[in-house]
Protein backbone atom coordinates (compact mmCIF):
# COMPACT_ATOMS: atom_id res chain seq x y z
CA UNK A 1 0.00 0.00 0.00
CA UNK A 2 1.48 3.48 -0.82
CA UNK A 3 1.11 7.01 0.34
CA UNK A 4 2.86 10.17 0.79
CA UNK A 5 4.41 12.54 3.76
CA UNK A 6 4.05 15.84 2.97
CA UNK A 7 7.28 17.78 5.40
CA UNK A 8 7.08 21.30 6.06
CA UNK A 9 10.26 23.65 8.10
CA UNK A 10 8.16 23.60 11.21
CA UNK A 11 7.91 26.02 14.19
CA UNK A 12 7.85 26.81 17.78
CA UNK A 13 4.89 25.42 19.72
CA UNK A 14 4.11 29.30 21.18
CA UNK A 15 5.32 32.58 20.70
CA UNK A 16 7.19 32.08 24.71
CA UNK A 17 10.42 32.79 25.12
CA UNK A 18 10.98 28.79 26.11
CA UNK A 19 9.08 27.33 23.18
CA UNK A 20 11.25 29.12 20.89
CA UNK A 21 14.29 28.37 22.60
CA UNK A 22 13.48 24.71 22.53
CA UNK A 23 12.42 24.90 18.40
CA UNK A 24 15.62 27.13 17.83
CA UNK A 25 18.07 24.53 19.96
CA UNK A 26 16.97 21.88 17.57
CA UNK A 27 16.79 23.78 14.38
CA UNK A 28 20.71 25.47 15.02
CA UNK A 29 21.92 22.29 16.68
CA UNK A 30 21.11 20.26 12.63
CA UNK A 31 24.80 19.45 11.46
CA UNK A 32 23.10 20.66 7.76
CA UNK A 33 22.26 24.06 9.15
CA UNK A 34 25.34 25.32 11.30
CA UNK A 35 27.61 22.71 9.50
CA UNK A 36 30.31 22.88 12.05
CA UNK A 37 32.43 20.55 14.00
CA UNK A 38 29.62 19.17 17.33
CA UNK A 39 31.49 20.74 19.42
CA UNK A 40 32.16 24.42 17.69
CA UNK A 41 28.28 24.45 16.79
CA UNK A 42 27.55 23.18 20.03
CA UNK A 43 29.54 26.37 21.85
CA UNK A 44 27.92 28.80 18.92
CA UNK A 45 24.62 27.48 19.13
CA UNK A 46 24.03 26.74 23.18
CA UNK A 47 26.51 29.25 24.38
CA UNK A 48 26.25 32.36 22.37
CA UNK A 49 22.98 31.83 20.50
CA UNK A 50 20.18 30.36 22.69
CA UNK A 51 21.28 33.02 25.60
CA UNK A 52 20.20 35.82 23.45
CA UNK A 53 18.26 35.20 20.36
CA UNK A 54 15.41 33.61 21.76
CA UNK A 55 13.58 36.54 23.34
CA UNK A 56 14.44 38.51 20.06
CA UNK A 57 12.77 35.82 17.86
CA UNK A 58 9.75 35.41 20.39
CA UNK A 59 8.97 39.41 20.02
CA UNK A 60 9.17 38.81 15.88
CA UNK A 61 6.64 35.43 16.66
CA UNK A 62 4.23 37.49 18.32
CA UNK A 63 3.91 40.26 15.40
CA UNK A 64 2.57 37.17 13.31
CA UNK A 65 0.82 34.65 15.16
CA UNK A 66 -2.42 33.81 14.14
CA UNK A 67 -5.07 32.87 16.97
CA UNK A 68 -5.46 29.68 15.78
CA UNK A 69 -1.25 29.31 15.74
CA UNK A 70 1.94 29.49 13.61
CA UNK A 71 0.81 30.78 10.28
CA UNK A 72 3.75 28.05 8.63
CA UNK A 73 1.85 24.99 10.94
CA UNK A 74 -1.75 26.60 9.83
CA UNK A 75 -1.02 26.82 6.06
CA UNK A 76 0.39 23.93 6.26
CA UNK A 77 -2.04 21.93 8.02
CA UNK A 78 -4.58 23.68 5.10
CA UNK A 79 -2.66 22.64 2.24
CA UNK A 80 -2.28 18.70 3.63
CA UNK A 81 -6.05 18.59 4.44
CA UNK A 82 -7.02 20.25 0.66
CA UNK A 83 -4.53 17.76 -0.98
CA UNK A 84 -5.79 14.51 0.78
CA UNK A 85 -8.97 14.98 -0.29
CA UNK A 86 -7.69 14.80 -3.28
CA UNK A 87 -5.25 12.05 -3.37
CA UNK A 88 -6.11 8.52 -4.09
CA UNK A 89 -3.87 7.33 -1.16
CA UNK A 90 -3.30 8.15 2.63
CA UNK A 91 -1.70 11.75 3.06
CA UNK A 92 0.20 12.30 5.83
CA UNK A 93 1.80 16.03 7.24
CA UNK A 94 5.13 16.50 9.54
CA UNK A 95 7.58 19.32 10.27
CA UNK A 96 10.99 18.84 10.19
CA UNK A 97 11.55 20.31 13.47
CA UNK A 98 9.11 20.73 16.00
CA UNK A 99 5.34 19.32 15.90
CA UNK A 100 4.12 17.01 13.99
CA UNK A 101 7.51 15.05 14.01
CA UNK A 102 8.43 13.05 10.43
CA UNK A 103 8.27 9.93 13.28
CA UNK A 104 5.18 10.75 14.27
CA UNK A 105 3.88 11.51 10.29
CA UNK A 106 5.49 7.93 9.13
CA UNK A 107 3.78 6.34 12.25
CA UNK A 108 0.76 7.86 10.99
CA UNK A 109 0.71 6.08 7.53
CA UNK A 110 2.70 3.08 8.59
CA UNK A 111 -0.95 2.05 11.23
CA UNK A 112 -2.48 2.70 7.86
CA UNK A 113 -1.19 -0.05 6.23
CA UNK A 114 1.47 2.08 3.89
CA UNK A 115 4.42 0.30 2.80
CA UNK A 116 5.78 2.70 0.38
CA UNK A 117 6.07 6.31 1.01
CA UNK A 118 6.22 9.29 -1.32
CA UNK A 119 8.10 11.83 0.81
CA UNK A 120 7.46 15.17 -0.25
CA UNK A 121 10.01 17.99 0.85
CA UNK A 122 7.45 21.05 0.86
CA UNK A 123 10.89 23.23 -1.25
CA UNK A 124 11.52 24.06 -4.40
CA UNK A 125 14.76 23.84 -4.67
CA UNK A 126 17.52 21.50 -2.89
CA UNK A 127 19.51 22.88 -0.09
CA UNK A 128 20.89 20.87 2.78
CA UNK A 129 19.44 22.63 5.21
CA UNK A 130 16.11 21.85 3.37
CA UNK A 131 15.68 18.77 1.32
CA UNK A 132 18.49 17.15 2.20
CA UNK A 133 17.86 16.99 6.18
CA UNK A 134 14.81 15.75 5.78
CA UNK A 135 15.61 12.70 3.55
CA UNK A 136 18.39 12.06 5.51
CA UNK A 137 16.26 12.05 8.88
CA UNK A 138 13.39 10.41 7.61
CA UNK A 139 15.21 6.91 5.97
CA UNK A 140 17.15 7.34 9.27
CA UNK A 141 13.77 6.97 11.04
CA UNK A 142 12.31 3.86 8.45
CA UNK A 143 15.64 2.15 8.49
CA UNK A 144 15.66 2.14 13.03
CA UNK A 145 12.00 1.80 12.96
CA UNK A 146 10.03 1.03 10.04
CA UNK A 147 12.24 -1.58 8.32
CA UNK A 148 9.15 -2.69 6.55
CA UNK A 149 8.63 0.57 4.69
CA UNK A 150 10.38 1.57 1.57
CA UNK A 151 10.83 5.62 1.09
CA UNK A 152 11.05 7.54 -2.02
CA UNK A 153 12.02 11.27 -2.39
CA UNK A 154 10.53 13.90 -4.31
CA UNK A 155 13.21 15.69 -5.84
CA UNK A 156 13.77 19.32 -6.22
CA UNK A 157 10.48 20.70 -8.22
CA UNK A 158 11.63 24.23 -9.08
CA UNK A 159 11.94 23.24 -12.54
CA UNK A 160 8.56 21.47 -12.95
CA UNK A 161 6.42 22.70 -15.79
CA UNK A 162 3.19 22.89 -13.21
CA UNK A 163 4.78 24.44 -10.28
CA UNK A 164 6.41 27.02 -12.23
CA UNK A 165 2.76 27.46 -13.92
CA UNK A 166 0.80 27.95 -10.57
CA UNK A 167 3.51 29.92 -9.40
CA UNK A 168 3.37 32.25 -12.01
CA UNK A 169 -0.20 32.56 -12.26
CA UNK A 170 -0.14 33.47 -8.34
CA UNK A 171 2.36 36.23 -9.30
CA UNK A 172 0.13 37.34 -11.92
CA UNK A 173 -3.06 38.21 -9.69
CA UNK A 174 -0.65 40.13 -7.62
CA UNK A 175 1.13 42.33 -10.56
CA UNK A 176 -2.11 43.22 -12.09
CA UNK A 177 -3.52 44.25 -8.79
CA UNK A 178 -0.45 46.61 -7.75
CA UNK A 179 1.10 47.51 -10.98
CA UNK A 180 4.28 47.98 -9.24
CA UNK A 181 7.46 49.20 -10.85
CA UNK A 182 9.94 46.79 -9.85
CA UNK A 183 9.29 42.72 -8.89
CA UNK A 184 12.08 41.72 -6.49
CA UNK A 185 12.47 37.52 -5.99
CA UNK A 186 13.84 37.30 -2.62
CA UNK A 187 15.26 33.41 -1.73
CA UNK A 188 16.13 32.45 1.71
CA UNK A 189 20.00 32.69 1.71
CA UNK A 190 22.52 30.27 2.47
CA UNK A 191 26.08 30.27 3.31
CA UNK A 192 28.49 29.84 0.42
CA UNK A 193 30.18 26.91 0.97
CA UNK A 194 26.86 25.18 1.48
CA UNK A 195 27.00 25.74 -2.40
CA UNK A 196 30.18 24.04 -2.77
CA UNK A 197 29.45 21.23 -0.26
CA UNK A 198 26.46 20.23 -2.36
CA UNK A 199 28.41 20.13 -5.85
CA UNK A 200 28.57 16.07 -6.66
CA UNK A 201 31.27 17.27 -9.55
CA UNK A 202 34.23 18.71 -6.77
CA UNK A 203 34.66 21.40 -9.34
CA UNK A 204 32.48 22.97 -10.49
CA UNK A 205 30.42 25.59 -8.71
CA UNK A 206 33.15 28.80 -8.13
CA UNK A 207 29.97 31.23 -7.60
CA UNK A 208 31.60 33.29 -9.98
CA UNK A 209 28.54 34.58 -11.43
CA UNK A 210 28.61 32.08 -14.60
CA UNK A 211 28.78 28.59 -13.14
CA UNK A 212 24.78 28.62 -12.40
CA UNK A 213 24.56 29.45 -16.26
CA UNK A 214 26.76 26.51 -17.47
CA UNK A 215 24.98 23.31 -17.82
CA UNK A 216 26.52 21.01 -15.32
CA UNK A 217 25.72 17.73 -13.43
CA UNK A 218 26.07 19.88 -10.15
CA UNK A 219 23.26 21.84 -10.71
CA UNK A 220 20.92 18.92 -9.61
CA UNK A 221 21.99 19.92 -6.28
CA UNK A 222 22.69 23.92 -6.47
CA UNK A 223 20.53 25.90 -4.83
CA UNK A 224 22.16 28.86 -6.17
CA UNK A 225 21.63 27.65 -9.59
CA UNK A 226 18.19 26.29 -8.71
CA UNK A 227 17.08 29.70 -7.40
CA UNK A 228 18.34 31.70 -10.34
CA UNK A 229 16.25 29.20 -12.32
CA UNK A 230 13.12 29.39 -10.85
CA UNK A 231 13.32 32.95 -11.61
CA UNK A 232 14.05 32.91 -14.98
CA UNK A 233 11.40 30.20 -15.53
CA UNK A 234 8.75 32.53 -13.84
CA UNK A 235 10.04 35.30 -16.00
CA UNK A 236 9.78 33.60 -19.56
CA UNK A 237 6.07 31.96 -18.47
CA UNK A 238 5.06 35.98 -17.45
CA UNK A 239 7.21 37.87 -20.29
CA UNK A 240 8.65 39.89 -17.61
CA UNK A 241 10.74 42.76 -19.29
CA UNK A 242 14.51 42.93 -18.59
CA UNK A 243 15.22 45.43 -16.10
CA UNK A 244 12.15 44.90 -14.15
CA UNK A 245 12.72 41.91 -12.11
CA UNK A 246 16.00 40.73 -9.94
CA UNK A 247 16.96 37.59 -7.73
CA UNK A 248 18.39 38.40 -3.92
CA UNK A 249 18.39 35.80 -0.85
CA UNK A 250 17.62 37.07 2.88
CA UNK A 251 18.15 35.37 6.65
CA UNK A 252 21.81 35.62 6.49
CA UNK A 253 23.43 34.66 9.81
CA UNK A 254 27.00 34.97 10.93
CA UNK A 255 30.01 36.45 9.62
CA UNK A 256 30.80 33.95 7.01
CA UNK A 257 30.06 34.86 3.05
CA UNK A 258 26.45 34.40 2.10
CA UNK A 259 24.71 34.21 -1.00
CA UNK A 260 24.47 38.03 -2.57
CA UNK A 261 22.99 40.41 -3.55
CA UNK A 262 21.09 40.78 -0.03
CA UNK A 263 17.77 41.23 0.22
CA UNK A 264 18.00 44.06 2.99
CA UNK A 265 20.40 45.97 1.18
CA UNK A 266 19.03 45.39 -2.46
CA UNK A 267 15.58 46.40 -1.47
CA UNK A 268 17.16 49.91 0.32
CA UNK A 269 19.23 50.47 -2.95
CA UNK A 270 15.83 50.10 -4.77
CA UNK A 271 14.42 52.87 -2.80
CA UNK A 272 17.45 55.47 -2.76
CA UNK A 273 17.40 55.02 -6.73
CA UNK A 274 14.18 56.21 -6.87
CA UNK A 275 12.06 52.74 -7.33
CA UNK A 276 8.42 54.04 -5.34
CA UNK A 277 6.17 50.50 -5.97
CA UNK A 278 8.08 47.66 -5.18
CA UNK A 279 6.48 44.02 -5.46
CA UNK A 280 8.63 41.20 -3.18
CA UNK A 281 8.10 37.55 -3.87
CA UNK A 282 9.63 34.44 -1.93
CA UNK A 283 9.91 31.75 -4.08
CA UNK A 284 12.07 29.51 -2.00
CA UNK A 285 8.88 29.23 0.56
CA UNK A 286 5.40 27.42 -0.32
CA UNK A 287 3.60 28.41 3.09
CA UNK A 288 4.06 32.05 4.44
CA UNK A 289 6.26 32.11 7.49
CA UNK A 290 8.47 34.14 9.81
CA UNK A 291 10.95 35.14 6.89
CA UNK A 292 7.61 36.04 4.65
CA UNK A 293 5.44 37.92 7.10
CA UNK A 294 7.80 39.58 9.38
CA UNK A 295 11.33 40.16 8.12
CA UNK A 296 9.54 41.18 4.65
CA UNK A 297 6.64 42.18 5.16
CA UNK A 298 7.20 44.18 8.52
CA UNK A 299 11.30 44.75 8.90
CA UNK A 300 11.67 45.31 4.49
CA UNK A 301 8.85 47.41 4.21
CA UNK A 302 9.39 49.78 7.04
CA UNK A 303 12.77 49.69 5.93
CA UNK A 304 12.12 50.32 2.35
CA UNK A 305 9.72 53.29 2.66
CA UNK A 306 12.03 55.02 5.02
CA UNK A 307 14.61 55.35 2.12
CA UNK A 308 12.05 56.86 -0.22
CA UNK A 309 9.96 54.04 -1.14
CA UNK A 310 6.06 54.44 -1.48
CA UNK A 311 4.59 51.05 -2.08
CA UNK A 312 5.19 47.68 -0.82
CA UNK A 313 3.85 45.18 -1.25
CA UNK A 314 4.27 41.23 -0.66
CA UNK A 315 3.09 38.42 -3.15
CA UNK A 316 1.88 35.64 -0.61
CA UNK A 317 3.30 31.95 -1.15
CA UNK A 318 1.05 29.69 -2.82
CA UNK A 319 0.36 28.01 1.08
CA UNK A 320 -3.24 26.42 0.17
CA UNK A 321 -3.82 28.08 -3.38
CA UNK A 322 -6.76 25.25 -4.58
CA UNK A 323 -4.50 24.75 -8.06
CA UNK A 324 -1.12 23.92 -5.84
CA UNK A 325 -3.03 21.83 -3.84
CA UNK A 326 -4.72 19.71 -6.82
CA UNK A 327 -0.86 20.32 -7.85
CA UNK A 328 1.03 18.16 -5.54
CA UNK A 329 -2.09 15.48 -5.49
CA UNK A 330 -1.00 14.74 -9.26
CA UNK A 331 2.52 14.26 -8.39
CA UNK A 332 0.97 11.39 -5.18
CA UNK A 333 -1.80 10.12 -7.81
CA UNK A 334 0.84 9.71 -10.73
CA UNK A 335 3.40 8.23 -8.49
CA UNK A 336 0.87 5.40 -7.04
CA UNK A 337 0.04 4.52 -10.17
């Protein structure tokens, strides 16, 4: 019997100060996040980080909790419920971190009867702070504790004729609504050498600004490249004009180098040179989140407009858009059979 796991980020159970220590402890502590030595990410993470971050992050929580709970879990939760109706198998949801646990989610199907589950990683493109820590943790879990259960991984979708079709179309609402002057595709950034860690060829992503553009085994794996992609995909299915639409990635943390341009100070430079309607869309996110709802929607904004901007405005993520839904219940239908 088959059927599918659909894994989201996750999120802290409350907006308190000890839930989100707690969700933050296991999210930093993920050797495919901070991918340091155990014991230098140990000292970052529970020495430096969890003693002051925490209350910071609860205060940004609070601006965008919903009553009934995380906007991420709630979309989320939305989305799964919309797309097993829909699905000729059991559908099951989990979070990589936090509540519902990918245990819990297998558990879930495995009482069911499933023997064969389509795991789908709720990102576009590959990362290993993304994708890749949630294969890896989930045939951890079926090879301890579900030997009887074979897994199979949805790969990267960014390049998939449908989702880049919703996706567009979802885009499209929002451009003829605002009319704004300038469309901004802002991916959740990642350090650099996370780039070079991923590339299976040892040689060839340099991040030299034409290694995304030359066809290459690595790009399977590139996020960069992935990114970039998505993008231009989006752009050719819209006929977006040159010179009215840029990629950028946001969330950097630490000192190291980070995927550029930034978002932050891409979206200020838009301002000072006189851009007044600016449109931002995160592409590397399917349910709005913290990164969506506060850092760009609250932090960019405010931030924008106080460098000469006028409008702002944020495209949502698709999170339970009826057509993504009906979307990723093809991929589980066509997969069964």
């Amino acid at each position: 019997m088959k059927g599918a796991l659909l894994v989201n980020l996750g999120s802290p159970d409350s907006t308190s100060v000890k839930d989100v220590k707690n969700y933050l402890d296991e999210f930093l502590m993920d050797k495919r996040v901070i991918d340091t030595p155990y014991l230098i990410r140990a000292f970052v993470v529970k020495g430096i980080i969890l003693n002051t971050r925490p209350k910071k992050s609860a205060e940004a929580y609070k601006k965008i909790w919903w009553p009934e709970g995380s906007p991420l879990i709630v979309l989320s939760e939305r989305l799964h419920t919309k797309v097993k109706t829909q699905a000729n198998t059991p559908v099951e949801l989990a979070m990589r971190y936090g509540k519902p646990s990918i245990h819990s989610g297998i558990q879930k199907l495995s009482d069911q009867g499933v023997t064969e589950i389509l795991l789908i990683p709720l990102y576009p493109q590959f990362a290993m702070a993304t994708t890749e820590t949630i294969v890896v943790l989930a045939n951890k879990i079926v090879k301890k504790h579900f030997p009887h259960i074979k897994i199979t991984d949805v790969p990267a979708f960014y390049n998939k004729k449908d989702y880049i079709e919703v996706l567009s179309n979802s885009i499209q609402k929002h451009l003829k609504a605002n009319k704004p002057d300038y469309l901004l595709f802002s991916y959740h950034g990642v350090p650099e050498r996370h780039i070079k860690k991923s590339d299976i060829t040892k040689s060839h992503c340099k991040i030299d600004g034409s290694c995304c553009n030359t066809p290459s085994p690595a790009h399977e794996f590139c996020y960069r490249h992935q990114c970039y992609q998505t993008t231009k995909n989006v752009a050719e299915f819209l006929n977006l004009k040159e010179g009215t639409y840029s990629t950028s990635f946001q969330s950097r943390l630490g000192r190291d180098p980070w995927l550029q341009p930034y978002t932050d100070k891409t979206i200020d430079e838009f301002a000072q040179k006189g851009i007044k309607n600016l449109a931002v869309v995160t592409p590397a996110f399917v349910s709005d989140c913290l990164e969506t709802l506060e850092e760009i929607g609250m932090e960019a904004k405010e931030s924008f407009k106080e460098n000469g901007g006028e409008q702002f405005s944020t495209i949502p993520c698709l999170n339970d858009d009826d057509i993504w839904a009906q979307t990723v219940a093809n991929w589980i239908n066509n997969w069964a059979q």
